[in-house]
PDB file of N, CA and C in Angstrom:
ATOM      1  N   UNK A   1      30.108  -4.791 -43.839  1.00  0.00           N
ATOM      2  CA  UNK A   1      28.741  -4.473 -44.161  1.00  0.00           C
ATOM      3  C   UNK A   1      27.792  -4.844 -43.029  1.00  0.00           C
ATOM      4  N   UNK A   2      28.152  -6.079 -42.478  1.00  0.00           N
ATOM      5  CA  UNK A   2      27.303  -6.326 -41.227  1.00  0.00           C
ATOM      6  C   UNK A   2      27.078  -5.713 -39.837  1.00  0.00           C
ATOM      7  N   UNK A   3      28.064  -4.955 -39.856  1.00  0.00           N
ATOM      8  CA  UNK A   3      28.454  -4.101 -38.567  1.00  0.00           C
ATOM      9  C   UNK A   3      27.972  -2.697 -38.856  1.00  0.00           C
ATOM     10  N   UNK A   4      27.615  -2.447 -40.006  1.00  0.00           N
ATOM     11  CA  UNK A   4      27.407  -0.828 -39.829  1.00  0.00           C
ATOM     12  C   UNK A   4      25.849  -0.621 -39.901  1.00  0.00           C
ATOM     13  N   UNK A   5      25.006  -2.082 -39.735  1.00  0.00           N
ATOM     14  CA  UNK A   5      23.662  -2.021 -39.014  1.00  0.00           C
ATOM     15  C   UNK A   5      23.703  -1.821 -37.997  1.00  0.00           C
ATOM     16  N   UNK A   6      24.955  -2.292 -37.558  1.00  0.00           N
ATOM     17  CA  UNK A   6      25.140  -2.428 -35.467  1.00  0.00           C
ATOM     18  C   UNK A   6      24.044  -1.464 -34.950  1.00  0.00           C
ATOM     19  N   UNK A   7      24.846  -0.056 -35.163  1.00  0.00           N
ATOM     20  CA  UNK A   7      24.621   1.599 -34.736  1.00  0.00           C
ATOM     21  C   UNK A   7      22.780   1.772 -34.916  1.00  0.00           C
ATOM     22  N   UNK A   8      22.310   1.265 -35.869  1.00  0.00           N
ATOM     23  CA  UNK A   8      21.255   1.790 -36.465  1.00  0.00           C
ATOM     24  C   UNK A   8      20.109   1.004 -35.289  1.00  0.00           C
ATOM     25  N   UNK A   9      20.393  -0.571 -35.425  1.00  0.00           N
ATOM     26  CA  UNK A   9      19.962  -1.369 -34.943  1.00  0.00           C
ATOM     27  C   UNK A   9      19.475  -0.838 -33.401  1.00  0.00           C
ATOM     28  N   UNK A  10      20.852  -0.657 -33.114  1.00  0.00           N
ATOM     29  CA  UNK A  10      20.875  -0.337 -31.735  1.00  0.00           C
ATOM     30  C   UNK A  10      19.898   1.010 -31.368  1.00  0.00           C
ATOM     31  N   UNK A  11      19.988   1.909 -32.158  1.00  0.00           N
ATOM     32  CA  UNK A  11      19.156   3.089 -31.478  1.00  0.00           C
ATOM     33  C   UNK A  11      17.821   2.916 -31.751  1.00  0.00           C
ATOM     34  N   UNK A  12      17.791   1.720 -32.981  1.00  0.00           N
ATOM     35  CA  UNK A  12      16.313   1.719 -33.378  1.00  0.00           C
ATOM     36  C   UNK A  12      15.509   1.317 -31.694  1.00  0.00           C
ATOM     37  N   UNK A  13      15.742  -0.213 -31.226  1.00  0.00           N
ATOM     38  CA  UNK A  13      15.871  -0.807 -30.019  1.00  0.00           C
ATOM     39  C   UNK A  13      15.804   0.143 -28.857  1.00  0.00           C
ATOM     40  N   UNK A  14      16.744   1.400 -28.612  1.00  0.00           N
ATOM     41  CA  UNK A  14      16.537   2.387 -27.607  1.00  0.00           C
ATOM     42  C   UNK A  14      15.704   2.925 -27.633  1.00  0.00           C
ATOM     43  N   UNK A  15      15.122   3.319 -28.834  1.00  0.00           N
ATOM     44  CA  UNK A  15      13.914   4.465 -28.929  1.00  0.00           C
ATOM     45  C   UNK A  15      12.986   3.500 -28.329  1.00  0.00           C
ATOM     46  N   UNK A  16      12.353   2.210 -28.725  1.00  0.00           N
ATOM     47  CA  UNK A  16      11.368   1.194 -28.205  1.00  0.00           C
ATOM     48  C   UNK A  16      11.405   1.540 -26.417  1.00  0.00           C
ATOM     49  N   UNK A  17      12.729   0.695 -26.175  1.00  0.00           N
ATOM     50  CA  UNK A  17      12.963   1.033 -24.943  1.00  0.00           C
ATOM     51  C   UNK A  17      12.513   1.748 -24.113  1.00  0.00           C
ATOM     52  N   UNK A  18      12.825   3.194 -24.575  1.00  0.00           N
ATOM     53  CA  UNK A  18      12.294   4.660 -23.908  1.00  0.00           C
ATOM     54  C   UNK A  18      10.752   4.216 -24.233  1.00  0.00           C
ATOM     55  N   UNK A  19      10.304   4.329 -25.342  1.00  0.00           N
ATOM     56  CA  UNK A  19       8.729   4.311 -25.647  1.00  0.00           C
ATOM     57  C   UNK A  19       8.485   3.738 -24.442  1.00  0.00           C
ATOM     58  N   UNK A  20       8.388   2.641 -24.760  1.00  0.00           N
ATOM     59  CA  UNK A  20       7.999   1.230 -23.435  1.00  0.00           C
ATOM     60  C   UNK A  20       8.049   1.603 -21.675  1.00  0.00           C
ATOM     61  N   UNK A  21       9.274   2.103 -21.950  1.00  0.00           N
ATOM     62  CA  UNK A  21       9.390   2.903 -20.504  1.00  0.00           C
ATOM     63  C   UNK A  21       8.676   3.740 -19.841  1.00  0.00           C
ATOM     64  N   UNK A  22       8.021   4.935 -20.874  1.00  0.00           N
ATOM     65  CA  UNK A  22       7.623   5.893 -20.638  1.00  0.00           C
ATOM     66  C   UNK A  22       6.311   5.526 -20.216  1.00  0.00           C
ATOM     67  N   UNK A  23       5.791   4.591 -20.891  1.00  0.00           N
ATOM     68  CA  UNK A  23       4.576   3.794 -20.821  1.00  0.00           C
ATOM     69  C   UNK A  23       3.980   2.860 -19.682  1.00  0.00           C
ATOM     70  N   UNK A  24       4.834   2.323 -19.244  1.00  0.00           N
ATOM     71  CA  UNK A  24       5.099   1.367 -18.085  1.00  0.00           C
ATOM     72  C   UNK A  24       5.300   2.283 -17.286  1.00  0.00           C
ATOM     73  N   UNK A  25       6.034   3.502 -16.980  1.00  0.00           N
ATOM     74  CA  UNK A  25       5.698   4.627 -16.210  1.00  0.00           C
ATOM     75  C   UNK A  25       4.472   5.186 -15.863  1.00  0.00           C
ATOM     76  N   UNK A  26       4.063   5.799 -16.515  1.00  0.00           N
ATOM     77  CA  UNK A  26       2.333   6.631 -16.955  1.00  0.00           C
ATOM     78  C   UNK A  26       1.278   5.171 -16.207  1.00  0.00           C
ATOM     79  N   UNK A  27       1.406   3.323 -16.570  1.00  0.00           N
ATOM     80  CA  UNK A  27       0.498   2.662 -16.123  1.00  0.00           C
ATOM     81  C   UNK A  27       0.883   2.811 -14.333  1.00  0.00           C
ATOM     82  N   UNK A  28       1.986   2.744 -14.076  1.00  0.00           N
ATOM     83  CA  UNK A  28       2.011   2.824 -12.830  1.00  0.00           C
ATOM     84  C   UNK A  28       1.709   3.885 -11.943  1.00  0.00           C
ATOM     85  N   UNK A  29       1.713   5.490 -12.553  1.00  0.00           N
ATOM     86  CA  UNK A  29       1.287   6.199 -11.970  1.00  0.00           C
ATOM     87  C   UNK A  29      -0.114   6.050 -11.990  1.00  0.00           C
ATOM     88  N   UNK A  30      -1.401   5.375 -12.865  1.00  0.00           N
ATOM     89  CA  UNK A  30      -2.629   5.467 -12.671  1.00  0.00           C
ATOM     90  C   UNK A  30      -2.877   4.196 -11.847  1.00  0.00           C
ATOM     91  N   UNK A  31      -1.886   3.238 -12.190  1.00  0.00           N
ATOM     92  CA  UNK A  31      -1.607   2.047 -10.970  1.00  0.00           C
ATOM     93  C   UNK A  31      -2.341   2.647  -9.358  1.00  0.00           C
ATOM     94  N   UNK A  32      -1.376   3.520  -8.819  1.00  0.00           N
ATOM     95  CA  UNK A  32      -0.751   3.851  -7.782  1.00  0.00           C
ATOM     96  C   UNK A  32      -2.086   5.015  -7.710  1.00  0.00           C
ATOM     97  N   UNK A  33      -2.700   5.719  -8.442  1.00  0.00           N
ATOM     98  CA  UNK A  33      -3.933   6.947  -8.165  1.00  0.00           C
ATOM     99  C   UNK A  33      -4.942   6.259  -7.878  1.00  0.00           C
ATOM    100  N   UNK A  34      -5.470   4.568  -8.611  1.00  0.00           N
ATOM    101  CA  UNK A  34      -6.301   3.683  -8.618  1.00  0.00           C
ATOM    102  C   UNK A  34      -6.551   3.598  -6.855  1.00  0.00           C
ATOM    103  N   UNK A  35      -5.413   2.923  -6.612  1.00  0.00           N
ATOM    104  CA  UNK A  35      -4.837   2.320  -5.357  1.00  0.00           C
ATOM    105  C   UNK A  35      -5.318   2.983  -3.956  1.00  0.00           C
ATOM    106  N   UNK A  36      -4.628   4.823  -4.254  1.00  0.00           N
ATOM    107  CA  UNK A  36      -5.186   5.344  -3.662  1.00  0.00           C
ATOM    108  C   UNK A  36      -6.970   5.992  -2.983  1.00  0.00           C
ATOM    109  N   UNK A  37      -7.354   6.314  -4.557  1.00  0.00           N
ATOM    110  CA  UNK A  37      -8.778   6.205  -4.708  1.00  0.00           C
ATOM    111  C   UNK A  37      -9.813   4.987  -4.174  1.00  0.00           C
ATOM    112  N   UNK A  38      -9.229   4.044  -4.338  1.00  0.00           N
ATOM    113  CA  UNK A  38     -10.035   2.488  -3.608  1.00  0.00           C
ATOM    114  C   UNK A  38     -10.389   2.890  -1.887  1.00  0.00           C
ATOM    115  N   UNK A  39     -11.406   2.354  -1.714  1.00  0.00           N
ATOM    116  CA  UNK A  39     -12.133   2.716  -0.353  1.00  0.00           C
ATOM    117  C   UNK A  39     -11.556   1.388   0.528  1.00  0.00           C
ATOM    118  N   UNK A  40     -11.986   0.076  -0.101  1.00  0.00           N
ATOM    119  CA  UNK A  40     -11.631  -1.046   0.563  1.00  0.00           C
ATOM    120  C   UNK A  40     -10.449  -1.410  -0.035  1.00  0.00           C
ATOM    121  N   UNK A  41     -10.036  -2.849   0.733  1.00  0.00           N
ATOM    122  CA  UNK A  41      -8.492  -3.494   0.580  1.00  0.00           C
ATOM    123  C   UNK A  41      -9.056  -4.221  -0.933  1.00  0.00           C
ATOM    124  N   UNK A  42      -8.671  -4.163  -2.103  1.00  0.00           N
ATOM    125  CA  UNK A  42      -9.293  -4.956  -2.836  1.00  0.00           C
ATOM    126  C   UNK A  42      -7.493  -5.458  -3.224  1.00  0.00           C
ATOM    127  N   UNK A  43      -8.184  -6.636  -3.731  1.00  0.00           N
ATOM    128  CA  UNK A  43      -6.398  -7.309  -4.191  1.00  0.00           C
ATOM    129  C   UNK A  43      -5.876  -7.465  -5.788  1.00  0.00           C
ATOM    130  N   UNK A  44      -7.504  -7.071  -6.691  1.00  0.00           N
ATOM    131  CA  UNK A  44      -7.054  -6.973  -7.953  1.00  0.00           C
ATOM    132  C   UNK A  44      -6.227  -5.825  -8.310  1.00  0.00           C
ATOM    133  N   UNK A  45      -6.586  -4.647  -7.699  1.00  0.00           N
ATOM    134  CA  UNK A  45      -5.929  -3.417  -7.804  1.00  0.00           C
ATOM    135  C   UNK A  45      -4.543  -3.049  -7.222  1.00  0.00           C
ATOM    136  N   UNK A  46      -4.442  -4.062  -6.379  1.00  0.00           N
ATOM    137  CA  UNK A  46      -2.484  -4.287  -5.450  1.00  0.00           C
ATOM    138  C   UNK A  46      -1.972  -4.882  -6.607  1.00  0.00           C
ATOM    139  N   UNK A  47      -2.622  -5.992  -6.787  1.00  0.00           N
ATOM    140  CA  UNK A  47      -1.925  -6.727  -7.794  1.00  0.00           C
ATOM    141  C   UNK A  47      -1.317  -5.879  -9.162  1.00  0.00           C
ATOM    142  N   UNK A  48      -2.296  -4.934  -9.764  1.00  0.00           N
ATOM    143  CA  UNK A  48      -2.001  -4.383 -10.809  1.00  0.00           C
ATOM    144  C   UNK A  48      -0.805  -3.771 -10.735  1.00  0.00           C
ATOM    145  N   UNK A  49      -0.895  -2.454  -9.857  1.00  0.00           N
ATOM    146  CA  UNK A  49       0.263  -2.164  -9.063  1.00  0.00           C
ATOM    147  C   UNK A  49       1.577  -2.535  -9.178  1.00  0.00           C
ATOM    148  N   UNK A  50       1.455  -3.993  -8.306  1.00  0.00           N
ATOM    149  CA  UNK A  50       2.891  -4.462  -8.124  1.00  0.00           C
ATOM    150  C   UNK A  50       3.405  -5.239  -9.780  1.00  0.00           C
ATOM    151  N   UNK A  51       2.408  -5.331 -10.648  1.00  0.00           N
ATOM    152  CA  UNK A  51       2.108  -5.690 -11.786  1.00  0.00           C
ATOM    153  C   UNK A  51       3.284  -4.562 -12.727  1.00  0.00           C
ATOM    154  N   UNK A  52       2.622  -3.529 -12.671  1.00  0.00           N
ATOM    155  CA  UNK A  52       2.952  -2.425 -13.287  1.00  0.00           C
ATOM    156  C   UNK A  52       4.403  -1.910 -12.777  1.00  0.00           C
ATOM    157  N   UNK A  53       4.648  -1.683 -11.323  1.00  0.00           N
ATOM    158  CA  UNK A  53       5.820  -1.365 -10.877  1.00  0.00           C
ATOM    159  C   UNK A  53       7.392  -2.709 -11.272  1.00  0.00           C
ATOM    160  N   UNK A  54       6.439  -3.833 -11.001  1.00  0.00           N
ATOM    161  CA  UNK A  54       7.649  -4.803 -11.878  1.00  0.00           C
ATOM    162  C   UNK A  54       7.873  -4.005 -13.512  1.00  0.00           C
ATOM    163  N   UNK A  55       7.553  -4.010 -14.140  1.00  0.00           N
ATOM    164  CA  UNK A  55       7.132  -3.625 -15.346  1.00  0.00           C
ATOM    165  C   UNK A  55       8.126  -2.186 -15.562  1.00  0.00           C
ATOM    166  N   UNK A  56       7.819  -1.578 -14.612  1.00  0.00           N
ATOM    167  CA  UNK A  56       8.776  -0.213 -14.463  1.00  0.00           C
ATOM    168  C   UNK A  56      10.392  -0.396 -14.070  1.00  0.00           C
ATOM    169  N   UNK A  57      10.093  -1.207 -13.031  1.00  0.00           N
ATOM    170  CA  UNK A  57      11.517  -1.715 -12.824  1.00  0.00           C
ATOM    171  C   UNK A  57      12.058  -2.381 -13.386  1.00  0.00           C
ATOM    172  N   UNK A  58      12.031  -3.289 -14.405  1.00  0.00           N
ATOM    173  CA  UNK A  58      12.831  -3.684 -15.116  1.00  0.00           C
ATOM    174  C   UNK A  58      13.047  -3.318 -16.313  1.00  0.00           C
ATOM    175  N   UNK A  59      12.276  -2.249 -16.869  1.00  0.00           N
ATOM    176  CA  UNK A  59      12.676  -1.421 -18.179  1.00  0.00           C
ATOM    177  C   UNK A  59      13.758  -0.544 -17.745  1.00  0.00           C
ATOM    178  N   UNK A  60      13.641   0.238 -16.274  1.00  0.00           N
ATOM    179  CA  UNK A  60      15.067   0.633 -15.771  1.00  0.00           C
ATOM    180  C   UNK A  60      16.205   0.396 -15.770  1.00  0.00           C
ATOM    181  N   UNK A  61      15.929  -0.785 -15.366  1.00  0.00           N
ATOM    182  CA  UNK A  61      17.510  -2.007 -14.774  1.00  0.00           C
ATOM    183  C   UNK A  61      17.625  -2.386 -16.526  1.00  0.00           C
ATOM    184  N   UNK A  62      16.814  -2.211 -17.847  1.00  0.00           N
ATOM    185  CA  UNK A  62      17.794  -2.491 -18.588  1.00  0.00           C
ATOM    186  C   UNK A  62      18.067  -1.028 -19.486  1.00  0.00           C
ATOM    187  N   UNK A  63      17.377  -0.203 -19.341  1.00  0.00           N
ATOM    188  CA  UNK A  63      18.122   1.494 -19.631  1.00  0.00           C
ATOM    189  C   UNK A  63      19.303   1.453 -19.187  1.00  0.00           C
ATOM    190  N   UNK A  64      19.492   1.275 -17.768  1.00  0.00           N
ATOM    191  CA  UNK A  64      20.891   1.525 -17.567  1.00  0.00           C
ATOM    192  C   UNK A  64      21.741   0.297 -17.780  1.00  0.00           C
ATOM    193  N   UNK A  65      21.567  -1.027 -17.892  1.00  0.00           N
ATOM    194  CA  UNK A  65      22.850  -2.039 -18.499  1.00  0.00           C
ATOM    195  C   UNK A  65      22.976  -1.314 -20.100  1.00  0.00           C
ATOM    196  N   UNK A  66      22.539  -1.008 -21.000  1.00  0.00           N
ATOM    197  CA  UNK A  66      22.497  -0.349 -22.179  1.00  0.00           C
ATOM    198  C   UNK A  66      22.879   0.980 -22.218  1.00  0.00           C
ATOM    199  N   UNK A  67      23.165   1.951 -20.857  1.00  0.00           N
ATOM    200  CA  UNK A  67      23.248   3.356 -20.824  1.00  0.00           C
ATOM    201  C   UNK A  67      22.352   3.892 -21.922  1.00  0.00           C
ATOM    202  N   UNK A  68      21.249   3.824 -22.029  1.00  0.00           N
ATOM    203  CA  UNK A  68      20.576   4.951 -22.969  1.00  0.00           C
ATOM    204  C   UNK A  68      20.425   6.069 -22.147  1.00  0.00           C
ATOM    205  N   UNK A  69      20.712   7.107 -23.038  1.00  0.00           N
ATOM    206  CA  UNK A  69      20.241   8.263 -22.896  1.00  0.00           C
ATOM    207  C   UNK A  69      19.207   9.182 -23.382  1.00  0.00           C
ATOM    208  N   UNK A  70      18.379   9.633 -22.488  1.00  0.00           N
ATOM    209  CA  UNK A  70      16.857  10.596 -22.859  1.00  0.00           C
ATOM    210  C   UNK A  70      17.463  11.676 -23.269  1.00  0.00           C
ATOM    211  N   UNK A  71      17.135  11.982 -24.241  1.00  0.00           N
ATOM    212  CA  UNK A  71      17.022  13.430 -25.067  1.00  0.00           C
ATOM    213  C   UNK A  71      16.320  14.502 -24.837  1.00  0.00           C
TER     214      UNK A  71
END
């Protein structure tokens, strides 16, 4: 009985995943348009950035230890 949450559990968790991902994606691309748009060196807006791109990269690095797959 305890194991046949496993399956359920698990995709519930992937879908988040993807959500989260997709999300942390989309901040880094306005990250990165911000960045560009800025006239001067400002450092709150790098920061966000490298903020956001951590953020991206490690929802990656755990898509693939989990192999999910996008639909």
């Amino acid at each position: 009985m305890l194991f046949s949450r496993k399956g359920k559990l698990k995709k519930e968790f992937d879908e988040q995943l993807i959500s989260h991902f997709f999300a942390a994606k989309q901040e880094l691309q306005v990250a990165k348009e911000m960045e560009e748009m800025s006239d001067d060196y400002d450092l709150y807006i790098i920061a966000k950035r490298k903020i956001a791109e951590s953020k991206h990269l490690f929802l990656l690095k755990e898509a693939r230890l989990r192999e999910v797959k996008i639909k």
